[in-house]
N, C-alpha and C. Protein backbone atom coordinates (compact mmCIF):
# COMPACT_ATOMS: atom_id res chain seq x y z
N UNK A 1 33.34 7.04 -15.99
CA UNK A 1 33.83 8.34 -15.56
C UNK A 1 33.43 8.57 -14.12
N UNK A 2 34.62 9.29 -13.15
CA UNK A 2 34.14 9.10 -12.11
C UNK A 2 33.43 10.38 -11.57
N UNK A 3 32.60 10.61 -10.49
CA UNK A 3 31.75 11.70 -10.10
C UNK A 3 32.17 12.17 -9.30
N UNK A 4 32.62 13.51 -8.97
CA UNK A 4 33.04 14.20 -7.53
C UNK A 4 31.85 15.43 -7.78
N UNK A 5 32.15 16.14 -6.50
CA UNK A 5 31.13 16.52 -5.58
C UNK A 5 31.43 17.93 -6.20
N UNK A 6 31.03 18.63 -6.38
CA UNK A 6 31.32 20.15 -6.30
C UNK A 6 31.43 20.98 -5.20
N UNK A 7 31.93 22.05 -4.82
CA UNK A 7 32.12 22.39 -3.11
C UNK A 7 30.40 23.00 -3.04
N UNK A 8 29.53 23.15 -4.13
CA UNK A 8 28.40 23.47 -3.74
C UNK A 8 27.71 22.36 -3.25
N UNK A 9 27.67 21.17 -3.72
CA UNK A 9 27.22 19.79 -3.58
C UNK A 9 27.98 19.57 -2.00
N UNK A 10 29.25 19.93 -1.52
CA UNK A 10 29.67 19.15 -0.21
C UNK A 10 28.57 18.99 0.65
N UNK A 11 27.50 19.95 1.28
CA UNK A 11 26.52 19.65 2.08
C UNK A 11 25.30 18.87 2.31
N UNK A 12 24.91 18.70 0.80
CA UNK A 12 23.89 17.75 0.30
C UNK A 12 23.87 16.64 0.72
N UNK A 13 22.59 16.15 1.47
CA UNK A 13 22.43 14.99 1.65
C UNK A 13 21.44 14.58 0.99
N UNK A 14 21.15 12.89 0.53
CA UNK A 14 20.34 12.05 0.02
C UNK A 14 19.13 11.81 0.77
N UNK A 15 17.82 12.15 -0.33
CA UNK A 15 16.96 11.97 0.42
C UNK A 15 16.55 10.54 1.56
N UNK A 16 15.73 10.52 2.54
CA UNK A 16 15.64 9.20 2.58
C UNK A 16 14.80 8.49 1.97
N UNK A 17 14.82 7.32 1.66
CA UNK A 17 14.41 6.27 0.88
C UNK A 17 13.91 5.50 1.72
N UNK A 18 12.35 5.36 1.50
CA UNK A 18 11.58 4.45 2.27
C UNK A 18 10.47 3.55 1.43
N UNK A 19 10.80 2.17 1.56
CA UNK A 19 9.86 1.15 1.24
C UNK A 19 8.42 0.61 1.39
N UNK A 20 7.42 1.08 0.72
CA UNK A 20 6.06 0.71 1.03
C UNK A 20 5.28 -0.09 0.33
N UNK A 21 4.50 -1.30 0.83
CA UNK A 21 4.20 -2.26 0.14
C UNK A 21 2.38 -1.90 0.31
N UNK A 22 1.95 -2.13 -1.36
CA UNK A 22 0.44 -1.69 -1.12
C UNK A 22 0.03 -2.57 -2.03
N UNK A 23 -0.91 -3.52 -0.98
CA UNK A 23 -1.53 -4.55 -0.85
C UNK A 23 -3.05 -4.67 -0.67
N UNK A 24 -3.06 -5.70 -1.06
CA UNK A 24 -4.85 -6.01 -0.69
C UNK A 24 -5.36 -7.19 -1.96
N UNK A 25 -6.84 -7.49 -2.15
CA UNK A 25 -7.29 -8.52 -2.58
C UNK A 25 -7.57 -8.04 -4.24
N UNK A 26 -7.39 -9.39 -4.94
CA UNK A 26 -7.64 -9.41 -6.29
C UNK A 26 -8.51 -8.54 -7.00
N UNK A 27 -8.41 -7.40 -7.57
CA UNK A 27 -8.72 -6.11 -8.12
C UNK A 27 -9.74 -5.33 -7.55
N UNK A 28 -8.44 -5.34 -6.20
CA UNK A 28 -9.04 -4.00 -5.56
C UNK A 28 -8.67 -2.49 -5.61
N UNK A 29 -7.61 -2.55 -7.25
CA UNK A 29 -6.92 -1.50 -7.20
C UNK A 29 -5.83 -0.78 -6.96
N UNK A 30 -4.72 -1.44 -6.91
CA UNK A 30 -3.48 -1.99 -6.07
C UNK A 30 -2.65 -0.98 -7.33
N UNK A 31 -3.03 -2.03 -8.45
CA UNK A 31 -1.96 -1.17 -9.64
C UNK A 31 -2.49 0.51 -10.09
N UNK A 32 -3.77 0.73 -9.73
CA UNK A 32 -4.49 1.92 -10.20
C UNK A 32 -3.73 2.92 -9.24
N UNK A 33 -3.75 3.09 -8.15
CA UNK A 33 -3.37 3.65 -6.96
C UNK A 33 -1.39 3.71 -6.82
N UNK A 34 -0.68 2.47 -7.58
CA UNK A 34 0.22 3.08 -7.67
C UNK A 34 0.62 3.75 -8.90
N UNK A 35 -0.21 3.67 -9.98
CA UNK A 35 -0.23 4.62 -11.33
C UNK A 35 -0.27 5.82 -11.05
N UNK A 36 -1.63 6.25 -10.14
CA UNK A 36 -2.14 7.31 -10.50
C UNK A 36 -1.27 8.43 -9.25
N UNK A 37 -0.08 7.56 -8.36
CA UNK A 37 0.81 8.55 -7.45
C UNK A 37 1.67 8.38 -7.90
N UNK A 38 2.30 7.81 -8.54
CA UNK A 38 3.87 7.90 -8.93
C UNK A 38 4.06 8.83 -9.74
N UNK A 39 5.80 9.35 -9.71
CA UNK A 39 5.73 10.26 -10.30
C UNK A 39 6.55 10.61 -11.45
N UNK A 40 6.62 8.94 -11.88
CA UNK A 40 7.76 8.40 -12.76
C UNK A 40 6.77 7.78 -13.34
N UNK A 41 6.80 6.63 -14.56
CA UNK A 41 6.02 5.80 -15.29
C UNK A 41 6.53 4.39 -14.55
N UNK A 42 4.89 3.96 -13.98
CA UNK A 42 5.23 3.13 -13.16
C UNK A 42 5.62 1.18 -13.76
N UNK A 43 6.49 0.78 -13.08
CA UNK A 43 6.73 -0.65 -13.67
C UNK A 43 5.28 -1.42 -13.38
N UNK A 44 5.01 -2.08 -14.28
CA UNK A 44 4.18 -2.69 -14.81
C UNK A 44 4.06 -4.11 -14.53
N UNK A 45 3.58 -5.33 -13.95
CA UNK A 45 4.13 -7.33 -14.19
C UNK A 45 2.42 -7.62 -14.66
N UNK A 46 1.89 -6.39 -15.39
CA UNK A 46 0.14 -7.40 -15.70
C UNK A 46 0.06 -8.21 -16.90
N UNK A 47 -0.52 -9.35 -16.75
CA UNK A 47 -0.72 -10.40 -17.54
C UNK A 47 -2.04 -10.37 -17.97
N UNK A 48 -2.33 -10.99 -18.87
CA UNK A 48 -3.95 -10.92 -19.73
C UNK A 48 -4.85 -12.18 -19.15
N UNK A 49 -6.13 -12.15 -18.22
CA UNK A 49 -6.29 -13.15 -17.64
C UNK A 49 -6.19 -14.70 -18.79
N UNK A 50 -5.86 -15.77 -17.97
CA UNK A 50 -5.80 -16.66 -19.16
C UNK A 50 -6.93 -17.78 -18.63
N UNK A 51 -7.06 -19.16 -19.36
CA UNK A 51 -7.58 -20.34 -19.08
C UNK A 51 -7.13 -20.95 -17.57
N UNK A 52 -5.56 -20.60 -17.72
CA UNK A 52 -5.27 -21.27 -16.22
C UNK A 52 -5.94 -20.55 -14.64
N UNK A 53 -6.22 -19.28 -14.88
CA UNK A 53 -7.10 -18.92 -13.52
C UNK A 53 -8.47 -19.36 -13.78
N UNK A 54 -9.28 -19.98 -14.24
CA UNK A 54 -10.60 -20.35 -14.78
C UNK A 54 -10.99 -21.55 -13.13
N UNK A 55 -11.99 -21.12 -12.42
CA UNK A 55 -11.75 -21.81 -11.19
C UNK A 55 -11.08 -21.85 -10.18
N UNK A 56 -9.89 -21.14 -10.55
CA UNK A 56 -8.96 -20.54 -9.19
C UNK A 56 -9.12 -19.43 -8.80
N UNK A 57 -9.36 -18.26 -10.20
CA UNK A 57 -9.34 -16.80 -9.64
C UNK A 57 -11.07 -16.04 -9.58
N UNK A 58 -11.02 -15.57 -8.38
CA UNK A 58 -12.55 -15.28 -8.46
C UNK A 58 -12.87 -13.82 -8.46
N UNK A 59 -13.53 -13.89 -9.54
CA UNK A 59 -14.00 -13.09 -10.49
C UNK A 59 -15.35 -12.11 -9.78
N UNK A 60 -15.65 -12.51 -8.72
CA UNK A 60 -16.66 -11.82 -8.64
C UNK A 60 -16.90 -10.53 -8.17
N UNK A 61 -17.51 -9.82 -8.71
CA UNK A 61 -17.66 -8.25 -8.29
C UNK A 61 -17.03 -7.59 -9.21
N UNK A 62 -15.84 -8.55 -9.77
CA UNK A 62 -14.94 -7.67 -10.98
C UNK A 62 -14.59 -8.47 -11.88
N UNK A 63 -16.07 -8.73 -12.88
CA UNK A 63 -16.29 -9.37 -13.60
C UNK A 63 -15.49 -8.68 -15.09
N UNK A 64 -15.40 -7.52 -15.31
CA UNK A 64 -14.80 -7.11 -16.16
C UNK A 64 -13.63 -6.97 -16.00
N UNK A 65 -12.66 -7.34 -15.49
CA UNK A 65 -10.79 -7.06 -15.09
C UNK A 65 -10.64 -8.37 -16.08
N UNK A 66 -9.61 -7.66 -17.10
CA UNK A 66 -9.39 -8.64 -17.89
C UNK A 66 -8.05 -9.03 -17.25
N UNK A 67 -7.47 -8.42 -16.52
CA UNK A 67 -5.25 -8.74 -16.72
C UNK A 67 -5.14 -8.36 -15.31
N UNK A 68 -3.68 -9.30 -14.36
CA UNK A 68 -3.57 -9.47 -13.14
C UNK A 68 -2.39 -9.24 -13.02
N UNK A 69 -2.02 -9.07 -11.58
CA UNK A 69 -0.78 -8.36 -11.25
C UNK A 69 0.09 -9.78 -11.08
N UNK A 70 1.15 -9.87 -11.96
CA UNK A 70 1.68 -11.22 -11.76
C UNK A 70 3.17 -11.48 -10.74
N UNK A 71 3.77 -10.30 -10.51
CA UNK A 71 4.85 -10.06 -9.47
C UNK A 71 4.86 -8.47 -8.69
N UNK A 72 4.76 -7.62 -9.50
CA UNK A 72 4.85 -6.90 -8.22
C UNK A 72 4.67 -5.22 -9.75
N UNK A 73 3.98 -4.24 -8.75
CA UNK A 73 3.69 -2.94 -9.53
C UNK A 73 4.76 -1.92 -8.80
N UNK A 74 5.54 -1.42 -9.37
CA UNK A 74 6.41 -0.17 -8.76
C UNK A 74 6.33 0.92 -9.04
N UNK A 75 5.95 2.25 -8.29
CA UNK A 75 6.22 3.52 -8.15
C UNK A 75 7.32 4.09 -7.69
N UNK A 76 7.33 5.27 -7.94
CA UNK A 76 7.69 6.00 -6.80
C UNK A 76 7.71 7.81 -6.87
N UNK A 77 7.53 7.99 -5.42
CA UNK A 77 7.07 9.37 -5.19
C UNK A 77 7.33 10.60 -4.08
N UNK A 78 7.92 11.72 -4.71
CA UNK A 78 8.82 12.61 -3.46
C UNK A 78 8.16 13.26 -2.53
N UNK A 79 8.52 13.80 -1.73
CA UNK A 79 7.49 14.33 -0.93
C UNK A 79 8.23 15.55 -0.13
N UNK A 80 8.88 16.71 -0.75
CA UNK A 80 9.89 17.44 -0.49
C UNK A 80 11.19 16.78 -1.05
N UNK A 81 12.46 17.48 -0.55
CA UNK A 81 13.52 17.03 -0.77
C UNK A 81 14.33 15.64 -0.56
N UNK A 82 13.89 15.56 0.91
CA UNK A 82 14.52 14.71 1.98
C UNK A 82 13.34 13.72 2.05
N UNK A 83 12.36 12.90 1.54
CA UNK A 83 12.22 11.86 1.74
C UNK A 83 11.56 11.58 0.43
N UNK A 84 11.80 9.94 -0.20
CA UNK A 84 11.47 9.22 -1.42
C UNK A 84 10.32 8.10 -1.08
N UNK A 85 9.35 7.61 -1.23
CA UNK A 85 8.48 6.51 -1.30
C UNK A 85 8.68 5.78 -2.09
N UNK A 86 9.00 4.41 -1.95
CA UNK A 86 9.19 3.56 -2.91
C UNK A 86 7.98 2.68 -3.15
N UNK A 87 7.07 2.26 -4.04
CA UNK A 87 5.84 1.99 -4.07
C UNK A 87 5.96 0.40 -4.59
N UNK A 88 5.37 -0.78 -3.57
CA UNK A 88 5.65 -1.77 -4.41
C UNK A 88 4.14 -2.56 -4.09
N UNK A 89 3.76 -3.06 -5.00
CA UNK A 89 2.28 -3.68 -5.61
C UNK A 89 2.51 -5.14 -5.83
N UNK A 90 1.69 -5.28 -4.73
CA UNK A 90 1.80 -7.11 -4.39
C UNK A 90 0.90 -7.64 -5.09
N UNK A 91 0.57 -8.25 -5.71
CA UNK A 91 -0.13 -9.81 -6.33
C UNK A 91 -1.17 -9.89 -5.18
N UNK A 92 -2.37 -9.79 -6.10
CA UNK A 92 -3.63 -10.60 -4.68
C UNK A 92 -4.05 -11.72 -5.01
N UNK A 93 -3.43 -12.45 -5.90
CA UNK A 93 -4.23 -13.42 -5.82
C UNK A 93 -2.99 -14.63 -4.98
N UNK A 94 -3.88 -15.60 -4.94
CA UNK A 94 -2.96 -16.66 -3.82
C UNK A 94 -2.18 -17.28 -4.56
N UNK A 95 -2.45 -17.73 -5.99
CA UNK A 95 -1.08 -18.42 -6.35
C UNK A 95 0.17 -17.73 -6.66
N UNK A 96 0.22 -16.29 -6.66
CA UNK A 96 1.23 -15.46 -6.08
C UNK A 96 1.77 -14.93 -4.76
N UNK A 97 1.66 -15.43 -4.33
CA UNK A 97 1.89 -15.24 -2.71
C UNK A 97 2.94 -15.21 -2.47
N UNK A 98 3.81 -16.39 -3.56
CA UNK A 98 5.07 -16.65 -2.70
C UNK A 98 6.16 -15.22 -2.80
N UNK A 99 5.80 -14.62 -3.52
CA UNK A 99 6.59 -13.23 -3.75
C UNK A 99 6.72 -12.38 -2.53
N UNK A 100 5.13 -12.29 -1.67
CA UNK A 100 5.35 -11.58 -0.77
C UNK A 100 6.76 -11.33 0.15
N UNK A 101 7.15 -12.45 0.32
CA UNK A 101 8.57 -12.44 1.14
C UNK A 101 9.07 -11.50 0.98
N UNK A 102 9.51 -11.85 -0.70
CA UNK A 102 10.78 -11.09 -0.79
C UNK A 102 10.41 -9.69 -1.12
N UNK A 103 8.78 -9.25 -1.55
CA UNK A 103 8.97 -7.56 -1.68
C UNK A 103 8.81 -7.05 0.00
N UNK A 104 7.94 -7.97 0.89
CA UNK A 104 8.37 -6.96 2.20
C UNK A 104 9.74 -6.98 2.92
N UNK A 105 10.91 -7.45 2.25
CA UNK A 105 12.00 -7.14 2.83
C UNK A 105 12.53 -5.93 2.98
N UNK A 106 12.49 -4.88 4.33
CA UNK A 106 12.85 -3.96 4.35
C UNK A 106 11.74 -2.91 4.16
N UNK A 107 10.51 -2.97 4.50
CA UNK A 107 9.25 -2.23 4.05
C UNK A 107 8.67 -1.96 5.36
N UNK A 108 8.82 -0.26 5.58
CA UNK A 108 8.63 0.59 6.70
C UNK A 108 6.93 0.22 7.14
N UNK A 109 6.19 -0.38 5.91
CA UNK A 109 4.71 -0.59 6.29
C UNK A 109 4.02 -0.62 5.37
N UNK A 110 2.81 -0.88 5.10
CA UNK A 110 1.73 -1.09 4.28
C UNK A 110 0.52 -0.33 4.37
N UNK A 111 -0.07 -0.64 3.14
CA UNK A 111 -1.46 -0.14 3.11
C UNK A 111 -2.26 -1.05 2.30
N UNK A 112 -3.05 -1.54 3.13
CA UNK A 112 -4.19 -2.36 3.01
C UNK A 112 -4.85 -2.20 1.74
N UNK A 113 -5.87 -2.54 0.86
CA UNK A 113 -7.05 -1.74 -0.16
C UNK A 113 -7.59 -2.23 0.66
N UNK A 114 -9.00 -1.54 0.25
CA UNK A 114 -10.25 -2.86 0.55
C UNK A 114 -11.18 -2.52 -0.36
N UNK A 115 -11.97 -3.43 -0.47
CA UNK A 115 -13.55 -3.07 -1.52
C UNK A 115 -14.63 -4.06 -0.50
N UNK A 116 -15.50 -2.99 -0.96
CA UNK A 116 -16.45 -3.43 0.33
C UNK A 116 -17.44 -4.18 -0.62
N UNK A 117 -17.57 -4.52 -1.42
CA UNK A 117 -18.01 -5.55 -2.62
C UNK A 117 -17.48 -7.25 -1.75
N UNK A 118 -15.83 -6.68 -1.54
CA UNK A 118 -15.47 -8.72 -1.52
C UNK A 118 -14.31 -8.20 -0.28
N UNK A 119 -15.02 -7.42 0.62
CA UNK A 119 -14.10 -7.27 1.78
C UNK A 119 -12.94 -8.55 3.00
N UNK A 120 -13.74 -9.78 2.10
CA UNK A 120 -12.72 -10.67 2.71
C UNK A 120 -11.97 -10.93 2.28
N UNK A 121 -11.53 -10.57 1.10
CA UNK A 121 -10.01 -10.71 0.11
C UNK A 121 -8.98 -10.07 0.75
N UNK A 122 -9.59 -8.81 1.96
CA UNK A 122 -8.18 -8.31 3.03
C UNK A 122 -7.80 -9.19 3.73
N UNK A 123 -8.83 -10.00 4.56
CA UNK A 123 -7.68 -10.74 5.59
C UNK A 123 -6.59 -11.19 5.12
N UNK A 124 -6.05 -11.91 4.00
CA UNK A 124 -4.81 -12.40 3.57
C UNK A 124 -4.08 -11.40 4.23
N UNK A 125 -4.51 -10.23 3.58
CA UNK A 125 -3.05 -8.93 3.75
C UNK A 125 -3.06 -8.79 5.20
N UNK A 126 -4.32 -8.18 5.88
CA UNK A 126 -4.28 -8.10 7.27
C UNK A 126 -3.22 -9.15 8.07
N UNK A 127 -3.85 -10.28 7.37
CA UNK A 127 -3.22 -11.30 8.36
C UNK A 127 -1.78 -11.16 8.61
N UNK A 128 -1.35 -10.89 7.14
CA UNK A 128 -0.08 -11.08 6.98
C UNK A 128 0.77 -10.10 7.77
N UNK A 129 0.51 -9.35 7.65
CA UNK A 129 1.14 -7.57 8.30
C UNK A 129 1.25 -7.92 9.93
N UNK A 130 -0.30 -8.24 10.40
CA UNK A 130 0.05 -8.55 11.87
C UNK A 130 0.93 -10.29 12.34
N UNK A 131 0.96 -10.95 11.31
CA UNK A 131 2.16 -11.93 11.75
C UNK A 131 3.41 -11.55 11.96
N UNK A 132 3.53 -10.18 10.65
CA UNK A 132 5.02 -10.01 10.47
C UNK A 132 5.22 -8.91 10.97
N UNK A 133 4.38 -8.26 11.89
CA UNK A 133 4.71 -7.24 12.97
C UNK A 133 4.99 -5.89 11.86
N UNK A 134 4.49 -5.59 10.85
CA UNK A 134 4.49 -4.81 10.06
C UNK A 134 3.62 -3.85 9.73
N UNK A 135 3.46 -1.94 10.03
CA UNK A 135 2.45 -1.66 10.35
C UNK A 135 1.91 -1.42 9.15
N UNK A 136 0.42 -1.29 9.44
CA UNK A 136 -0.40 -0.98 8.20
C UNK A 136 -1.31 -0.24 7.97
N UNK A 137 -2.24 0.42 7.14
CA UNK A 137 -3.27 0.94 7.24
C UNK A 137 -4.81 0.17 6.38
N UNK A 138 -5.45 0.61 6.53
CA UNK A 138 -6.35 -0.10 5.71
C UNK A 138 -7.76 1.12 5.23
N UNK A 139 -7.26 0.95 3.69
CA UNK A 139 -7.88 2.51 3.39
C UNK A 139 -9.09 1.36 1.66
N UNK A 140 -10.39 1.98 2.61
CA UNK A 140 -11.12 1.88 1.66
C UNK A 140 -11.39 2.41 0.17
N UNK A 141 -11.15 1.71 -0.77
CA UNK A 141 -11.45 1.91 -2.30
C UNK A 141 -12.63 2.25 -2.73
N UNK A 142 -13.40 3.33 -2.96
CA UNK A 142 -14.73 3.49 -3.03
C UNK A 142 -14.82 3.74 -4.53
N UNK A 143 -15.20 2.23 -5.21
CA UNK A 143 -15.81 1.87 -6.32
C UNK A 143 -17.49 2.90 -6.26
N UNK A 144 -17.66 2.71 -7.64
CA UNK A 144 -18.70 3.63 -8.18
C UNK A 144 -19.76 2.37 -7.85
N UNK A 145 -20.91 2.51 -7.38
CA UNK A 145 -22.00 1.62 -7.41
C UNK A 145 -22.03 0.92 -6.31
N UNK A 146 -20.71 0.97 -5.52
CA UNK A 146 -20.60 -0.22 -4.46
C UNK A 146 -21.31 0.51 -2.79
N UNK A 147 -21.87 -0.88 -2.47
CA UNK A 147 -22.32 -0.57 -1.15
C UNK A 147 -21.40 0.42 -0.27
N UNK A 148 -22.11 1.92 0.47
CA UNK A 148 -21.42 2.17 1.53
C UNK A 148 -21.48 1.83 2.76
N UNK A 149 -19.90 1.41 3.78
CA UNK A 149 -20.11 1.21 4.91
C UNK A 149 -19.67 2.42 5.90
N UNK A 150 -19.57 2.52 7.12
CA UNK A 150 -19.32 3.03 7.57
C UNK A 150 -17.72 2.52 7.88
N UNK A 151 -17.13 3.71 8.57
CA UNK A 151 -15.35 3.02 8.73
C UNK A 151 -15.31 2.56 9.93
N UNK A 152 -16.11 2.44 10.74
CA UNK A 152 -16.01 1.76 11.73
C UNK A 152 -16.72 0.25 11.61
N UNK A 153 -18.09 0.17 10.96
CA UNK A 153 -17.87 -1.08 10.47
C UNK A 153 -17.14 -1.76 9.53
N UNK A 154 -16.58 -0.94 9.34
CA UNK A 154 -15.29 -1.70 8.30
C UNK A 154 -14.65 -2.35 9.16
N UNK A 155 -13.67 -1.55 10.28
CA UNK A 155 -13.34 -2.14 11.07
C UNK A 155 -13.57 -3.14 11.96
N UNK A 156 -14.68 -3.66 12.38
CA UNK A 156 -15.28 -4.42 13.18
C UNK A 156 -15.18 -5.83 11.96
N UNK A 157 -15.68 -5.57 10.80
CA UNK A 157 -15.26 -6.87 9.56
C UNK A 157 -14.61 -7.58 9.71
N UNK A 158 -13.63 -6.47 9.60
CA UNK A 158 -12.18 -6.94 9.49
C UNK A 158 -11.32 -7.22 10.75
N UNK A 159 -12.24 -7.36 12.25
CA UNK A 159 -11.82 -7.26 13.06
C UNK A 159 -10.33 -6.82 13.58
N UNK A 160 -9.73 -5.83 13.51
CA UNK A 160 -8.66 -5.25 13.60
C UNK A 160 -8.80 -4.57 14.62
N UNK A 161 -7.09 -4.36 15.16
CA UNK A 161 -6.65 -3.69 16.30
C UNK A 161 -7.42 -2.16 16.80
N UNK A 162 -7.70 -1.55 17.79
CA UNK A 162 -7.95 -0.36 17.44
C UNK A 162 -6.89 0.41 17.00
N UNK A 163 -5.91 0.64 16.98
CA UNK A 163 -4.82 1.40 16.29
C UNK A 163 -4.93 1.42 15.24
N UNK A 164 -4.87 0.49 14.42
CA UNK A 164 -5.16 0.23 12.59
C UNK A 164 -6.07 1.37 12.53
N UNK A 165 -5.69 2.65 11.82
CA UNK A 165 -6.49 3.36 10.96
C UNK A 165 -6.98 2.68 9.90
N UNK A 166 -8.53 3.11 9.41
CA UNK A 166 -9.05 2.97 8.81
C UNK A 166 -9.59 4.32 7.91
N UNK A 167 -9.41 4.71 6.66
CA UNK A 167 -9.72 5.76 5.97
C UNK A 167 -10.71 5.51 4.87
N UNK A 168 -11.11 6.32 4.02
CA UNK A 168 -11.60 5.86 2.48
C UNK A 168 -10.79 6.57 1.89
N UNK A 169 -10.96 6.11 0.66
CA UNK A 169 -9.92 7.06 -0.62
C UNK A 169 -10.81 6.85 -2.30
N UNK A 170 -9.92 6.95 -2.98
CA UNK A 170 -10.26 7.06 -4.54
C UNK A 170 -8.52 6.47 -5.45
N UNK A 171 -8.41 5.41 -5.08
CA UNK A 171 -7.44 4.91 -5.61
C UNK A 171 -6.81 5.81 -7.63
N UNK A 172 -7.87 6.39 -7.83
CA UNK A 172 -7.98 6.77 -9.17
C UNK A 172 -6.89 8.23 -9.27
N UNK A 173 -7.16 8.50 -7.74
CA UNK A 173 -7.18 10.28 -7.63
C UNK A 173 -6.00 10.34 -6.90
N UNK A 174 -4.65 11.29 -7.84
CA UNK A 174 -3.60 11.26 -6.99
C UNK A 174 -3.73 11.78 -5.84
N UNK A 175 -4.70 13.27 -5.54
CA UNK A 175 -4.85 13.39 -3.70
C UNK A 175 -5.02 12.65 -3.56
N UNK A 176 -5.98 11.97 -3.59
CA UNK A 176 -6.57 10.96 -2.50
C UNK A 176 -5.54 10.16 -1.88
N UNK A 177 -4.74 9.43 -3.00
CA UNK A 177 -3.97 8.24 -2.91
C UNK A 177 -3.25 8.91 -2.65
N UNK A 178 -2.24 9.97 -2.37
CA UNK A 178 -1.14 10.78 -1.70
C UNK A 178 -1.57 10.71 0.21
N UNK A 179 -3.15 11.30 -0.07
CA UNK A 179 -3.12 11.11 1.68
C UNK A 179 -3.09 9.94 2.40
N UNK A 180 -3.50 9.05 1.50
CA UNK A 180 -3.28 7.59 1.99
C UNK A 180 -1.93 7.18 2.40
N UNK A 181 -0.95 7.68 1.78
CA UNK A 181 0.05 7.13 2.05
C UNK A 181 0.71 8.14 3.09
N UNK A 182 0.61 9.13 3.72
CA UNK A 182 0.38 9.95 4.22
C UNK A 182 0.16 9.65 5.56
N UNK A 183 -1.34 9.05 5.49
CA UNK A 183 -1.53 8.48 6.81
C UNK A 183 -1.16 7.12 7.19
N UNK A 184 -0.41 6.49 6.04
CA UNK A 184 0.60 5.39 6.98
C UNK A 184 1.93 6.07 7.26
N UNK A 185 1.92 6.90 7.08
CA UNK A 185 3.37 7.12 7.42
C UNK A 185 3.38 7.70 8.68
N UNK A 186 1.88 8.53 9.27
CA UNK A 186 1.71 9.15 10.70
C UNK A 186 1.20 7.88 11.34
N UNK A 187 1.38 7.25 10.77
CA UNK A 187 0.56 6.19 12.10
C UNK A 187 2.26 5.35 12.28
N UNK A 188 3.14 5.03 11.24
CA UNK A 188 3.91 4.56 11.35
C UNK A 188 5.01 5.06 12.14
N UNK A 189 5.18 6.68 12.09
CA UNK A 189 5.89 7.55 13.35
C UNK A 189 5.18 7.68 14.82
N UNK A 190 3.99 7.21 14.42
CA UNK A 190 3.01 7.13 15.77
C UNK A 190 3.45 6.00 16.87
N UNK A 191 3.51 5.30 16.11
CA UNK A 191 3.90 3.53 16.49
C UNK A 191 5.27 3.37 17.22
N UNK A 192 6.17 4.48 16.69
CA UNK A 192 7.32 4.33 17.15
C UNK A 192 7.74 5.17 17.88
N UNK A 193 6.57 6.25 18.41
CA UNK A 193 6.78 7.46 19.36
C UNK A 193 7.31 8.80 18.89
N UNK A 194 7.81 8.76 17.36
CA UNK A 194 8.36 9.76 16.86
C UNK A 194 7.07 11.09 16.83
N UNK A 195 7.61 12.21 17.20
CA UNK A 195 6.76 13.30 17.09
C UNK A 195 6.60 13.33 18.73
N UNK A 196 5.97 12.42 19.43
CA UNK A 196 5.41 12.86 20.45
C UNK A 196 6.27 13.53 21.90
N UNK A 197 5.67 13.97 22.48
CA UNK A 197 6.40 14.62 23.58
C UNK A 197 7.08 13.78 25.30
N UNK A 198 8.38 13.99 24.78
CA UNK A 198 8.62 13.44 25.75
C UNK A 198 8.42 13.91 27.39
N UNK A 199 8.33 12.87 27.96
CA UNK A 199 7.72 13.06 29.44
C UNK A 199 9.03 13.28 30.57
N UNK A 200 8.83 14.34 31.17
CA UNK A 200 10.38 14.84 32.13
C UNK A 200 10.58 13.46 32.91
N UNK A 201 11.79 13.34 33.18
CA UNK A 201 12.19 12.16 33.74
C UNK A 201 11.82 12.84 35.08
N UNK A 202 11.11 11.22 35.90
CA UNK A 202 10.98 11.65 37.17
C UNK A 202 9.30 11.40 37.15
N UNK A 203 8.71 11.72 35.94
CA UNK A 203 7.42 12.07 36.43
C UNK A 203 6.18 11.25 36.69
């Protein structure tokens, strides 16, 4: 059956639809963070750890995570009328990698995790974002028990750009994880000059 518009509908436009890939290292929280913002029931790819990661996948710090993200976690979440977040949850571990390709096709930017437990499980993501010229943020996961750092030595770790914001959050807590995404999206209009004031020609 086909759909026409009603003359109340003629003005309506579609929100925009924007792609965000949220990334980081083997259970740092990736699928928690897009659970606990979406605002739909989020798609699901977790598997029950098996025999075959035994020596490949490392376990440490999160010795209790029984099940892994095996292709990709999806949300999604409005933010007014006129714009949609599309939430997509990358695989940290390396023998999933090869997926990455194809979910950052078309992905306005990222957001990092981190856990300051096994903070080198970011460079993968870091790395990846600044090869592929893709902006990102990198927002700390503050596990219960885990060492605190400061966000500037976070940064220095992870040796990153000064631009790369660095935040903390609560992957658990939809604020939290709302402002996170939040502040990639101002750093991502930042990046591209949007908002700021233009300078009189001439000057």
């Amino acid at each position: 059956m086909d759909y026409e518009l009603s003359d109340g509908d003629a003005g309506a436009t579609l929100p925009t639809a924007i792609k965000i890939l949220i990334a980081g290292g083997f259970g740092v929280g990736k699928t928690t963070l897009v659970g606990a913002v979406s605002e739909t029931q989020p798609l699901r790819t977790e598997e029950v750890l098996s025999e075959r990661g035994i020596g490949v996948d490392d376990l440490s710090g999160v010795e209790s995570k029984s099940t892994t993200t095996v292709a990709m976690d999806f949300g999604r979440i409005s933010f007014g009328d006129d714009l949609v977040l599309y939430l997509f949850g990358t695989p940290g571990q390396d023998r999933f990698w090869f997926v990455w390709d194809e979910l950052a096709l078309g992905a306005l930017g990222a957001v990092v995790l981190a856990d300051t437990r096994r903070l080198a499980d970011c460079f993968p993501s870091v790395d990846y974002f600044e090869r592929h010229q893709l902006p990102f943020i990198v927002a700390v996961n503050c596990f219960d028990g885990a060492r605190q750092y400061s966000l500037e030595e976070v940064k220095l770790a992870l040796n990153l750009d000064p631009d790369v914001p660095v935040m903390l959050c609560d992957a658990r807590n939809r604020e939290s994880s709302k402002e996170v995404l939040i502040a990639l999206l101002q750093h991502v209009m930042k990046g591209r000059g949007i908002g700021r004031k233009r300078e009189p020609v001439g000057s």
